[in-house]
N, C-alpha and C. Protein backbone atom coordinates (compact mmCIF):
# COMPACT_ATOMS: atom_id res chain seq x y z
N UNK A 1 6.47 -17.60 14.18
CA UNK A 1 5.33 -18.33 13.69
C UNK A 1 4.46 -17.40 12.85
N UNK A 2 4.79 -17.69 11.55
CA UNK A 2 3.56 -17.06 10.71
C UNK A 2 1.67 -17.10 10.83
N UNK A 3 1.35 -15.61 10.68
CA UNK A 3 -0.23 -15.89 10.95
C UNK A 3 -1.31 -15.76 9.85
N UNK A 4 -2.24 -16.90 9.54
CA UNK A 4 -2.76 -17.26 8.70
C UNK A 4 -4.65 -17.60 8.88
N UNK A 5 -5.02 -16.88 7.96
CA UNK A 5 -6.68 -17.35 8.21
C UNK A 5 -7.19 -16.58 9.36
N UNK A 6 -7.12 -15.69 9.68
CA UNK A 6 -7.61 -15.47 10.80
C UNK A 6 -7.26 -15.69 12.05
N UNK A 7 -5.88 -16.33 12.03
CA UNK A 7 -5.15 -16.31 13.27
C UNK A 7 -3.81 -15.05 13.40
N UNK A 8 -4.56 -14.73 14.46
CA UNK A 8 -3.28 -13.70 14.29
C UNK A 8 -2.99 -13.37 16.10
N UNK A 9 -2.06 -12.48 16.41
CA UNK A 9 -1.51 -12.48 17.50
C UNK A 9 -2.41 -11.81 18.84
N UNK A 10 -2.84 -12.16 19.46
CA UNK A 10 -3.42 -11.29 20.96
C UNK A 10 -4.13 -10.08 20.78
N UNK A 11 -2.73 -9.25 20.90
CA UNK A 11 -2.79 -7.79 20.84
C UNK A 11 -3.13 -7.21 19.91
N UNK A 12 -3.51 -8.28 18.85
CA UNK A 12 -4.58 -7.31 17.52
C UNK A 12 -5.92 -7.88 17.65
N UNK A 13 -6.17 -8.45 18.59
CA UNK A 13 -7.45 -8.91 18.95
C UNK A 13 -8.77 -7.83 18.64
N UNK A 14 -8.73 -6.21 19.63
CA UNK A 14 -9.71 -5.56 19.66
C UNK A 14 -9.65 -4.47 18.63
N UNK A 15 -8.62 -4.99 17.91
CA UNK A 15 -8.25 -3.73 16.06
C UNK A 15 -9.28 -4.16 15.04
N UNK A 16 -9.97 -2.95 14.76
CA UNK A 16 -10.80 -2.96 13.41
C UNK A 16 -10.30 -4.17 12.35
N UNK A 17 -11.04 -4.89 11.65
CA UNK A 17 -10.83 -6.14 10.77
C UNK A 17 -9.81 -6.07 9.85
N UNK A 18 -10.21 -4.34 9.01
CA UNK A 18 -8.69 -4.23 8.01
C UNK A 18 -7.51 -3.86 8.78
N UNK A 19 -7.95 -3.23 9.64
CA UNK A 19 -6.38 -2.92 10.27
C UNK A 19 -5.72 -4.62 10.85
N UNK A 20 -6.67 -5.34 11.01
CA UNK A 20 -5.58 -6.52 11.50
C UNK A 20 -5.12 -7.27 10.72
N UNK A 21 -5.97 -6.89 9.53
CA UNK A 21 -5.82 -8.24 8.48
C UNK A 21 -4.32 -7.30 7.39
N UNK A 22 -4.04 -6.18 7.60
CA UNK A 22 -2.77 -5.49 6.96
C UNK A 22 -2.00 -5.69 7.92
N UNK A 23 -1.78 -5.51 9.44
CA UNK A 23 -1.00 -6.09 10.44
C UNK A 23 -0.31 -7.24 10.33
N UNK A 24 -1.02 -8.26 9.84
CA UNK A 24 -1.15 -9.68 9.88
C UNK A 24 0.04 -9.74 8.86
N UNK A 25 -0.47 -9.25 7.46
CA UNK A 25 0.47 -9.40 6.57
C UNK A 25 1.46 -8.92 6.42
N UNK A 26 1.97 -7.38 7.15
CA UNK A 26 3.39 -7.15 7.28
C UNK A 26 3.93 -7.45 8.32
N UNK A 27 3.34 -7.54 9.15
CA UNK A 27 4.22 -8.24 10.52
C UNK A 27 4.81 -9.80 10.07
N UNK A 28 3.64 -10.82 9.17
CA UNK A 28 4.69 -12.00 8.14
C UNK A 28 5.81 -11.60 7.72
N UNK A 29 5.43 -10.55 6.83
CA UNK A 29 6.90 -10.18 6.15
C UNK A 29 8.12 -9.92 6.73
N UNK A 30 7.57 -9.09 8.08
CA UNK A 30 9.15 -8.74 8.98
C UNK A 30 9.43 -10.17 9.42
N UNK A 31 8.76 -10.81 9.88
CA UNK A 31 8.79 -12.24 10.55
C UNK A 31 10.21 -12.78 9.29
N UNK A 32 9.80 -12.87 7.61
CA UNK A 32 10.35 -13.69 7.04
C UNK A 32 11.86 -13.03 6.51
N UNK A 33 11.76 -11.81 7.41
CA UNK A 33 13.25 -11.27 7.31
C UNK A 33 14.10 -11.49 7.95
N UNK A 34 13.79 -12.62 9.37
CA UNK A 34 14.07 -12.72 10.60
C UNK A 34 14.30 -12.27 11.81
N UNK A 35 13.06 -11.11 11.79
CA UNK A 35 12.99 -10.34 13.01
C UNK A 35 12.56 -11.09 13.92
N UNK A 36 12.35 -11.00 15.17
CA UNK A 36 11.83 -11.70 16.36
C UNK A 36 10.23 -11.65 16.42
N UNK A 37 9.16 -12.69 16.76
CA UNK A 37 8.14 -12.55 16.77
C UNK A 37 7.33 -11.65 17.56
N UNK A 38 8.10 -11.01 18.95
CA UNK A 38 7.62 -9.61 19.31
C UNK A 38 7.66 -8.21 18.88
N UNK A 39 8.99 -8.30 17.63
CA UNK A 39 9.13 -6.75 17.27
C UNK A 39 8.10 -7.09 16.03
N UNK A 40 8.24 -8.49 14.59
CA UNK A 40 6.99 -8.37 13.77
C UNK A 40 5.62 -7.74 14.14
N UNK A 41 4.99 -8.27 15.44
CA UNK A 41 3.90 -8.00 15.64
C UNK A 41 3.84 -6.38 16.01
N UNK A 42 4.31 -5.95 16.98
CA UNK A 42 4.88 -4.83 17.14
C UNK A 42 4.46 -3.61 15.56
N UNK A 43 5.53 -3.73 14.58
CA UNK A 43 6.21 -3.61 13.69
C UNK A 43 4.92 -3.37 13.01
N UNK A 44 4.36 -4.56 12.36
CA UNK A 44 3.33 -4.59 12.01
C UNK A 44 2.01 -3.82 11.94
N UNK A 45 1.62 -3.71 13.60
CA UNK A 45 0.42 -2.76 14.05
C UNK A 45 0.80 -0.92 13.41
N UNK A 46 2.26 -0.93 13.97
CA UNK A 46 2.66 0.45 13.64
C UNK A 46 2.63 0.88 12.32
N UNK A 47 3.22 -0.32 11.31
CA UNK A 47 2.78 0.21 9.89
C UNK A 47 1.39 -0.18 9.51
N UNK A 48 0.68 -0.84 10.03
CA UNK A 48 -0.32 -0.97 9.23
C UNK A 48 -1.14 0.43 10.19
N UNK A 49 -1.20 0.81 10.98
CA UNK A 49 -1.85 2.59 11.44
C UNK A 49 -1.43 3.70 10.18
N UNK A 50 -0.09 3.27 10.16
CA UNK A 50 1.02 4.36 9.65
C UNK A 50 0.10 4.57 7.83
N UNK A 51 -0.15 3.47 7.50
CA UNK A 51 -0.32 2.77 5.81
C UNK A 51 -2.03 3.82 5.61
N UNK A 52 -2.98 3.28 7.21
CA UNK A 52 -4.03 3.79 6.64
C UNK A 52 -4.47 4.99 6.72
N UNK A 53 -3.73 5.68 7.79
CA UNK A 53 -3.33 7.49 7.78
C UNK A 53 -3.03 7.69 6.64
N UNK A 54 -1.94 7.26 5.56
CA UNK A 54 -1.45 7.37 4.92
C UNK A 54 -2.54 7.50 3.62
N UNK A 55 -2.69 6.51 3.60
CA UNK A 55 -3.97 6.04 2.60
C UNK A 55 -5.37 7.21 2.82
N UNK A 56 -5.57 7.35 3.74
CA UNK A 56 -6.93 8.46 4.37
C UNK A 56 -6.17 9.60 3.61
N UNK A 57 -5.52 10.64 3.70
CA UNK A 57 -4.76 12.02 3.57
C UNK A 57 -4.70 12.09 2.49
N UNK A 58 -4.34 10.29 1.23
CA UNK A 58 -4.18 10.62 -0.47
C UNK A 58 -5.69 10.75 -0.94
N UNK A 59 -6.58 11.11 -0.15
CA UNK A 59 -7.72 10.83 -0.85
C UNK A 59 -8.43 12.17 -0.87
């Protein structure tokens, strides 16, 4: 089940706003590759941490 508007899964409940709202959108994407809806979400949280470390260090 894709998450939209502000709905998004549980366990990104108490995550800072951008971190959930980049979660949100790659955990869709794994979703529309046909991963299972526990590893997307999963999946998701880890790259979107991974993206803004990432993003922090080029600056």
């Amino acid at each position: 089940m894709p998450w939209y508007n502000g709905d998004y899964p549980p366990s990104y409940k108490n995550q800072p706003k951008k971190l959930r709202e980049k979660a949100v959108e790659i955990a869709n994407e794994v979703l529309k590759d046909g991963a299972d809806e526990g590893i997307a979400i999963a999946t998701g949280l880890k790259r979107a941490r991974q993206y803004f470390v990432d993003k922090k260090s080029k600056k």
